[in-house]
Protein backbone atom coordinates (compact mmCIF):
# COMPACT_ATOMS: atom_id res chain seq x y z
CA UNK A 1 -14.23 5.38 7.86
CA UNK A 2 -12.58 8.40 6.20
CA UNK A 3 -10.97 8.85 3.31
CA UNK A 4 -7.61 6.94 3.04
CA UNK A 5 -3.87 8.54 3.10
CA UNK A 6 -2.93 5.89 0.46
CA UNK A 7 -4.82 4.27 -2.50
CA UNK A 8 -3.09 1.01 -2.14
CA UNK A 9 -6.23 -0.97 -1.14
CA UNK A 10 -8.11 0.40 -4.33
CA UNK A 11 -4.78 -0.49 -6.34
CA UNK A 12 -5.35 -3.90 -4.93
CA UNK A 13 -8.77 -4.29 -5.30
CA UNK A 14 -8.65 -3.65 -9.78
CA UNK A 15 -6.42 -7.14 -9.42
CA UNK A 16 -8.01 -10.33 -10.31
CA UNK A 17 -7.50 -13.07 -7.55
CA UNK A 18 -4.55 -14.43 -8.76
CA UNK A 19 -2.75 -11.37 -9.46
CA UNK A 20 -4.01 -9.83 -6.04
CA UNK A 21 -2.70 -13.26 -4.74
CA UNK A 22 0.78 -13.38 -6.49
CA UNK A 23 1.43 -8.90 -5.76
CA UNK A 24 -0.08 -9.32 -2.40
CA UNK A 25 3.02 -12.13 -1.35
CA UNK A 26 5.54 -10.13 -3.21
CA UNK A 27 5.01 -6.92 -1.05
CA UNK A 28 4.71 -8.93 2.03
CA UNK A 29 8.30 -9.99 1.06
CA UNK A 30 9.23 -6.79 0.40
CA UNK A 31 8.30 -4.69 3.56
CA UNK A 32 9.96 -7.16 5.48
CA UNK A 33 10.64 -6.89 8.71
CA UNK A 34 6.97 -5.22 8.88
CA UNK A 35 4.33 -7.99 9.37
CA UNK A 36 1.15 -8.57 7.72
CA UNK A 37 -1.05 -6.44 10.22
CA UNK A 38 1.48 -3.57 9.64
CA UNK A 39 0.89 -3.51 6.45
CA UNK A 40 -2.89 -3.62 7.10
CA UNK A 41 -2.34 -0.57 9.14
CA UNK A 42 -1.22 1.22 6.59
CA UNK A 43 -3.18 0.77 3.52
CA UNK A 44 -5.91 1.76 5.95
CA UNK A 45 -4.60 4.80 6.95
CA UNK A 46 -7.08 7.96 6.97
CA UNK A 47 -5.98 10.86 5.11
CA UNK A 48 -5.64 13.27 8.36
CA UNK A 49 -3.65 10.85 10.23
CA UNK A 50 0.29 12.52 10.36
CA UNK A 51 1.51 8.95 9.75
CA UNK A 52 3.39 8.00 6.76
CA UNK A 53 4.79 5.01 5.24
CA UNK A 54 8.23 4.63 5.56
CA UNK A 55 9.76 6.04 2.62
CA UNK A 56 12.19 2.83 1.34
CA UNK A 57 8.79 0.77 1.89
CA UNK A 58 6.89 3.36 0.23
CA UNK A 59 9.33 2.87 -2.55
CA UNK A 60 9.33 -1.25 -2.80
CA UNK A 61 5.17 -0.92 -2.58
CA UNK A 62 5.18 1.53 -5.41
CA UNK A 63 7.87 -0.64 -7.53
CA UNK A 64 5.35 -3.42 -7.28
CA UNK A 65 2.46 -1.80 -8.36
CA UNK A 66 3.82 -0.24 -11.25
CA UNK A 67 3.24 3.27 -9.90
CA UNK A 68 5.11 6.90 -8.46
CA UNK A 69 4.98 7.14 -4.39
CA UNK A 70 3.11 10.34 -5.58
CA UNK A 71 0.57 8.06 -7.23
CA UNK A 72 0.05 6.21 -3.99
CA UNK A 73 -1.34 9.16 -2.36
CA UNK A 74 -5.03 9.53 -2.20
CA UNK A 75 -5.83 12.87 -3.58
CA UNK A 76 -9.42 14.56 -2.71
């Protein structure tokens, strides 16, 4: 796998269980109507791929990590 579009995943992964647990349900709820493989899809975006996030979700995933949509971009 290449290098990822977004650093969610890594964002994620610096949780302990139970905060991973407790952010993990909260953003669920908040990209809704987007399911849970949707989401999937696109913390495991590669970098070259022209897909993006949908901005208002990109906006409720940032909220929630305590981060920019800027800092949710995976820079080289």
């Amino acid at each position: 796998m290449g290098q990822l579009k977004y650093n969610i995943r890594e964002r994620l992964d610096k949780l302990t269980r139970k905060e991973h647990e407790m952010i993990m349900r909260r953003l669920l709820e908040a990209i809704q109507p987007a399911s849970r493989s949707t989401f999937y899809r696109w913390i495991n975006t590669e970098a070259e791929a022209a897909f993006q996030i949908p901005y208002t979700k990109q906006l409720k995933i940032a909220a929630l990590l305590g981060c920019t949509i800027d800092e949710l971009m995976t820079t080289a």
